[in-house]
N, C-alpha and C. Protein backbone atom coordinates (compact mmCIF):
# COMPACT_ATOMS: atom_id res chain seq x y z
N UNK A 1 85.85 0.70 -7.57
CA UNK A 1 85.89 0.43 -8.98
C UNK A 1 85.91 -1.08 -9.25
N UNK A 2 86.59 -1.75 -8.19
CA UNK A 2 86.86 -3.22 -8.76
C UNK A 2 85.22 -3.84 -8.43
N UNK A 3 84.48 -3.52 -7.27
CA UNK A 3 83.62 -3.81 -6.82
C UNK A 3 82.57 -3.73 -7.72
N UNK A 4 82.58 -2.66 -8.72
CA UNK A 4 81.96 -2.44 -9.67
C UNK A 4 82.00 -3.56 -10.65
N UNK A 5 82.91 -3.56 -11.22
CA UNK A 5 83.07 -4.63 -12.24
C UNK A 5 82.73 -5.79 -11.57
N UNK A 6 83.06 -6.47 -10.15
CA UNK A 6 82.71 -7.66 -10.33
C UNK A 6 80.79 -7.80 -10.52
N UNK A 7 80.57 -6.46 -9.86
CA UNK A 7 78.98 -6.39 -9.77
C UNK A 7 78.37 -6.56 -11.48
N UNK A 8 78.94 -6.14 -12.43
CA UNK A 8 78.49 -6.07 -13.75
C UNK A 8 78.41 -7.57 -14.17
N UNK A 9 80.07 -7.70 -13.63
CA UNK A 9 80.18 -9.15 -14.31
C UNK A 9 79.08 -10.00 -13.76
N UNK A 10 78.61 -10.33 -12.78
CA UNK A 10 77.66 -11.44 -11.92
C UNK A 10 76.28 -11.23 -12.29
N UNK A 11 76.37 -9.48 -13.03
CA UNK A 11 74.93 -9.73 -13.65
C UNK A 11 74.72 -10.14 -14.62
N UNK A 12 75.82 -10.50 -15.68
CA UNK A 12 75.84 -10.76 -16.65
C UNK A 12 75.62 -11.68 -17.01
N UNK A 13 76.25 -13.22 -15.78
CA UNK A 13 76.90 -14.36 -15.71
C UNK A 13 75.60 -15.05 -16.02
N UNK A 14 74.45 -14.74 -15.95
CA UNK A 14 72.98 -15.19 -16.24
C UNK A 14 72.95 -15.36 -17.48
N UNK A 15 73.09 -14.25 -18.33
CA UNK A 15 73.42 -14.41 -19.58
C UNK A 15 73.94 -15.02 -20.53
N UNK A 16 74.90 -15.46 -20.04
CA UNK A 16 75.88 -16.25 -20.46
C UNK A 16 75.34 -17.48 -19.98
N UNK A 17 74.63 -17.94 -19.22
CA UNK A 17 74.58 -19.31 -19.37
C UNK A 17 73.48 -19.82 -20.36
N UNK A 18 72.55 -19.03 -20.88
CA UNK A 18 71.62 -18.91 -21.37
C UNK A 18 71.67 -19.60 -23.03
N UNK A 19 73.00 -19.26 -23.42
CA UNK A 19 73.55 -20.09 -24.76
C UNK A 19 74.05 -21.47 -24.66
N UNK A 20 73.08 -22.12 -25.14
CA UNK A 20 73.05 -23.22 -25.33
C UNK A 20 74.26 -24.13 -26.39
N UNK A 21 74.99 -25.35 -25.99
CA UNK A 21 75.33 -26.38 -26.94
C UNK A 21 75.31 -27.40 -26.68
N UNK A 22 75.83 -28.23 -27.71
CA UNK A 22 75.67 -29.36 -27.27
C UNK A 22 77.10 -30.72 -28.15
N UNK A 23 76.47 -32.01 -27.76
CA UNK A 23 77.85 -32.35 -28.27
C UNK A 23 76.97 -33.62 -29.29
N UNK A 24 78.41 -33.65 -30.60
CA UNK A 24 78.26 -34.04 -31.78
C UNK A 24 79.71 -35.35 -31.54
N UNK A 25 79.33 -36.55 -31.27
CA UNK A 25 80.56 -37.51 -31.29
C UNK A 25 81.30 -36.88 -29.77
N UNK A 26 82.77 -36.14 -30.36
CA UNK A 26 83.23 -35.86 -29.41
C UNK A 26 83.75 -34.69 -29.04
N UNK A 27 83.02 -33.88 -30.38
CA UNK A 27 83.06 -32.24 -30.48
C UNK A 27 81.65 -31.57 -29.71
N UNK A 28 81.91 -30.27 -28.80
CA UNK A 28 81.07 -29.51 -28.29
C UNK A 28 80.77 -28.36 -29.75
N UNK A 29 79.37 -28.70 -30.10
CA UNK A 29 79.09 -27.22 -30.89
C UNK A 29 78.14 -26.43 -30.12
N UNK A 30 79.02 -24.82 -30.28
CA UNK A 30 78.29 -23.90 -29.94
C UNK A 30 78.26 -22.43 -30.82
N UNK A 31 77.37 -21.74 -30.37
CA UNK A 31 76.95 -20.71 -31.58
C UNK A 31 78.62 -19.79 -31.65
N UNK A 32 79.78 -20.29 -31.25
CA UNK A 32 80.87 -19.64 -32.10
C UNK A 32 81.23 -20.64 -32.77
N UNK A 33 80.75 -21.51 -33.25
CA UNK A 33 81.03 -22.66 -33.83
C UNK A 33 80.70 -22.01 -35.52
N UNK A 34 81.54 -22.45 -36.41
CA UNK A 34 81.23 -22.25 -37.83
C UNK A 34 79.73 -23.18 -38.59
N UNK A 35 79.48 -22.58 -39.34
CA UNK A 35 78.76 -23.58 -40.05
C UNK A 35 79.56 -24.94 -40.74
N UNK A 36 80.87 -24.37 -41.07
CA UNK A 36 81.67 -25.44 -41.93
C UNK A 36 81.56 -26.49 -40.73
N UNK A 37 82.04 -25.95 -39.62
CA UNK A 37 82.52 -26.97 -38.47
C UNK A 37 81.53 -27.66 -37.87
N UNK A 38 80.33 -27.14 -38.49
CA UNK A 38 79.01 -27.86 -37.91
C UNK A 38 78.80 -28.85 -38.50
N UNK A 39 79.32 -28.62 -39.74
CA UNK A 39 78.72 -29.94 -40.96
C UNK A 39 79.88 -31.14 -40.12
N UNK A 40 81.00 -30.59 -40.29
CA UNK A 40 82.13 -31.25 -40.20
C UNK A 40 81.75 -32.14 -38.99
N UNK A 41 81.75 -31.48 -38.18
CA UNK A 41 80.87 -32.30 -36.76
C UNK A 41 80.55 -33.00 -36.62
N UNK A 42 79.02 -32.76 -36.98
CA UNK A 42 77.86 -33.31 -37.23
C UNK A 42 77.30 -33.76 -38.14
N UNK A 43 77.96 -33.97 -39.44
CA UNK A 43 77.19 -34.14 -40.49
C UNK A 43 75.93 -33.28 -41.05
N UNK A 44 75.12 -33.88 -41.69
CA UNK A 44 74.11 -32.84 -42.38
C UNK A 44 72.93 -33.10 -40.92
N UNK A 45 72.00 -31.92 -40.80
CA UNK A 45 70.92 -32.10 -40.16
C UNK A 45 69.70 -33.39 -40.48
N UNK A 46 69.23 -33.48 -39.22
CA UNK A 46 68.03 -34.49 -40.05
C UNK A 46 66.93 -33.64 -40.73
N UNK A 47 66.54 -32.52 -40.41
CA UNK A 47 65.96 -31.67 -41.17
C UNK A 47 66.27 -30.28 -41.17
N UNK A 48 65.73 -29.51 -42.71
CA UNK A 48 66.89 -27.87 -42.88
C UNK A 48 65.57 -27.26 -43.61
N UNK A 49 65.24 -26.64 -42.71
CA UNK A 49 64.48 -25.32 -43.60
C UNK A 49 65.13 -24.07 -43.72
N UNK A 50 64.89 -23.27 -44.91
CA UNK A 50 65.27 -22.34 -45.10
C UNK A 50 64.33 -21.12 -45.72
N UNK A 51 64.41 -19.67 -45.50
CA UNK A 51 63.77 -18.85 -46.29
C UNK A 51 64.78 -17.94 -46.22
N UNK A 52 64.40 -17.00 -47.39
CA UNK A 52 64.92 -15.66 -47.85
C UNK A 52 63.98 -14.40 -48.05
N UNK A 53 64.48 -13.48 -47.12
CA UNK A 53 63.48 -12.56 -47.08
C UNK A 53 64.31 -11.00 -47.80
N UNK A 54 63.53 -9.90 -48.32
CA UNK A 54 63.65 -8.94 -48.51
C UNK A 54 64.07 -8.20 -47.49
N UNK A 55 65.49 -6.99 -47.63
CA UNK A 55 65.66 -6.48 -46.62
C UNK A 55 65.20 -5.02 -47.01
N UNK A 56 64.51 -4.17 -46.65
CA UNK A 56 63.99 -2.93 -47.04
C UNK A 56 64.73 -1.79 -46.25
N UNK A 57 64.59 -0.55 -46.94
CA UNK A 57 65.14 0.43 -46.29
C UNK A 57 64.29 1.64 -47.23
N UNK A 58 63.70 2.83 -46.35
CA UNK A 58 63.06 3.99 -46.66
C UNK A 58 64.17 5.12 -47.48
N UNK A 59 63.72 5.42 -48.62
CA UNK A 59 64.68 6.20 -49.68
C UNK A 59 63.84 7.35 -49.70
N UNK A 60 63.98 8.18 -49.79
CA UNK A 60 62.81 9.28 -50.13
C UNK A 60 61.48 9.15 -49.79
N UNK A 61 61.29 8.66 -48.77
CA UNK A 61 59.36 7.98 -48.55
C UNK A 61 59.12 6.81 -48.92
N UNK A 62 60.11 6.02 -50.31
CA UNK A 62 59.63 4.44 -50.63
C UNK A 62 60.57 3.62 -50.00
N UNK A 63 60.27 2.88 -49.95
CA UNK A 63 60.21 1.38 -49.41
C UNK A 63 61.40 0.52 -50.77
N UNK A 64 62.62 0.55 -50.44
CA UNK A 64 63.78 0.09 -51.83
C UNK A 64 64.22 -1.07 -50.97
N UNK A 65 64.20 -2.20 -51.66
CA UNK A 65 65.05 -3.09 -51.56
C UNK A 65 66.15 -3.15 -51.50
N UNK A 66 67.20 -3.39 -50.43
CA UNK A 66 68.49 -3.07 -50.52
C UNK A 66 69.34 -4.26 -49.99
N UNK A 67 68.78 -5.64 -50.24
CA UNK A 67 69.45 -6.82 -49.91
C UNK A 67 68.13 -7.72 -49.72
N UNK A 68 69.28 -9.08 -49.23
CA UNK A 68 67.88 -10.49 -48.79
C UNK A 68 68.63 -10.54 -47.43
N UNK A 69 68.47 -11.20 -46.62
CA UNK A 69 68.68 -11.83 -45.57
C UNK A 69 68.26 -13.53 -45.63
N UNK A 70 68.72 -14.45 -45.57
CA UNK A 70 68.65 -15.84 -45.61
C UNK A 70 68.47 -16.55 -43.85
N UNK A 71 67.46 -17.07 -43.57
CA UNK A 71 67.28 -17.59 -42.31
C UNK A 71 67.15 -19.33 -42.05
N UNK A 72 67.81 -19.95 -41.80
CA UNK A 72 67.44 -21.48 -42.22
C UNK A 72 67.63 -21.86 -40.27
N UNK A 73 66.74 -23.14 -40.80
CA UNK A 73 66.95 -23.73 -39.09
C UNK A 73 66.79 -24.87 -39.67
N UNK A 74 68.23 -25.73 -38.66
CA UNK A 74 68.63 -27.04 -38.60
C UNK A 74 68.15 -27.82 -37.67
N UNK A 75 67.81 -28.83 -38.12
CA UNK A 75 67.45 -30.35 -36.65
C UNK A 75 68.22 -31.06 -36.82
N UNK A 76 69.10 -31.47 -35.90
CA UNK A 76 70.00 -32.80 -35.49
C UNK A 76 68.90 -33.40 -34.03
N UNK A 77 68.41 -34.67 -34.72
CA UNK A 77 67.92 -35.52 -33.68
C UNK A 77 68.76 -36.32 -33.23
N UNK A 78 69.30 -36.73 -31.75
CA UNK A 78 70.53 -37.62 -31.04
C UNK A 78 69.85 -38.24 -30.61
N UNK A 79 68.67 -38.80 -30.61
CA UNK A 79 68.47 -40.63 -30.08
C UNK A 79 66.96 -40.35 -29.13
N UNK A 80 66.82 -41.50 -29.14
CA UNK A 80 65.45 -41.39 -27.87
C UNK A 80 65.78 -40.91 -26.78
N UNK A 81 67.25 -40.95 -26.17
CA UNK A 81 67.58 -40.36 -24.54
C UNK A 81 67.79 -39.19 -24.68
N UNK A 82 67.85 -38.31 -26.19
CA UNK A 82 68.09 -36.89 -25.74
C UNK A 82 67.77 -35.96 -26.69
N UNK A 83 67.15 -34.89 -26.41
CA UNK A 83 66.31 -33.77 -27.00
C UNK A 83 66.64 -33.32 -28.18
N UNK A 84 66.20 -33.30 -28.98
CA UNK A 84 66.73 -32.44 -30.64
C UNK A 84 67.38 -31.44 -30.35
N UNK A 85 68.27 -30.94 -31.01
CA UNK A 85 68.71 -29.55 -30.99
C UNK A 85 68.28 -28.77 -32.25
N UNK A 86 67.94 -27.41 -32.35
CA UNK A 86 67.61 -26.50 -33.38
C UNK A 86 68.72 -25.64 -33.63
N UNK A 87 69.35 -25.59 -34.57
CA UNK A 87 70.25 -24.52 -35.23
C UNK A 87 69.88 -23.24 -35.99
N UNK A 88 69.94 -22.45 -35.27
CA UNK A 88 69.31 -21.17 -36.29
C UNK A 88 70.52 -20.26 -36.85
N UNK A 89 70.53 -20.11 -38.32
CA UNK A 89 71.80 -20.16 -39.03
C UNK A 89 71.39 -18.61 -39.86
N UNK A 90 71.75 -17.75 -39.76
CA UNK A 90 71.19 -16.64 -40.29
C UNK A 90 72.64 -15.88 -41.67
N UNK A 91 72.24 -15.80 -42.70
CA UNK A 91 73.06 -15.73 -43.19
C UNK A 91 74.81 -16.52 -43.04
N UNK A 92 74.16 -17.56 -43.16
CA UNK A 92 75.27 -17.88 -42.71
C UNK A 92 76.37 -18.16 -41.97
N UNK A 93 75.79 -17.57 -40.75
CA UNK A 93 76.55 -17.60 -39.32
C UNK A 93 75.50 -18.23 -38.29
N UNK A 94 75.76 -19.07 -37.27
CA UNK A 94 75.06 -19.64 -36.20
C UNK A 94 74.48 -18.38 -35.55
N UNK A 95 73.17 -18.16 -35.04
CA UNK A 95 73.50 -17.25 -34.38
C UNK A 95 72.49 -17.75 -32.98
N UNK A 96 72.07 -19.41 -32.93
CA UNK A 96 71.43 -19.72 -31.88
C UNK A 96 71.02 -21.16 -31.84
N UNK A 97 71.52 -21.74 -30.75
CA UNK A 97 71.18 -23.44 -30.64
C UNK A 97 69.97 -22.88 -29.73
N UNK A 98 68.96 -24.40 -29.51
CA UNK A 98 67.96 -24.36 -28.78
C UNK A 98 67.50 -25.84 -28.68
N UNK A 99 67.78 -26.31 -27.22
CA UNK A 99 66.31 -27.56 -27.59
C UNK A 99 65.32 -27.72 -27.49
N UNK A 100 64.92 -28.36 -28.51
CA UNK A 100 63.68 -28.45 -28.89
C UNK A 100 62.96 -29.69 -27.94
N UNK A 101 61.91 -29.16 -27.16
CA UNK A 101 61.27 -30.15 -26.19
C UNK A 101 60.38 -30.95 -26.92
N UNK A 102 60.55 -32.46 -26.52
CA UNK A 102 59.47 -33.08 -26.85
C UNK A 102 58.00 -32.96 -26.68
């Protein structure tokens, strides 16, 4: 049984490295990081797009609107020595850093 678990865990451990952060001054942000705490951080992005999309759901055969969903992605550029980072902020919650390659 224990052998088991460590076997799950080590497959997992891939996974987990896979989430990306990075550091703002002398704070590490990562996607359990708040949005408040992002601003707070980091200040505002150098660039913020955002859209809002329709969330649909089938009622009787039609197609009803039953919410939006809001998707915005942040750029913080840190200097010529190091890669942009992308914030993808989905309603409101982080739900993915990424850098963005030159």
């Amino acid at each position: 049984m224990k052998s088991l678990a460590l076997s799950l865990f080590a497959a997992l451990l891939p996974l987990a490295a896979d989430a990306e952060s990075f550091r703002c001054g002398k704070w590490i942000v990562s996607e359990e990081t708040t949005v408040d705490e992002l601003v707070h951080k980091c200040g505002a992005p150098t660039t913020h797009e955002s859209k809002t999309e329709d969330i649909k759901a089938r009622n009787h055969g039609l197609l009803v609107k039953t919410g939006e969903t809001t998707t915005e992605r942040w750029v913080y550029e840190r200097g010529s020595r190091a890669s942009p980072m992308v914030v993808i902020i989905v309603d409101g919650k982080i739900k993915s850093i990424e850098r963005l390659e030159k």
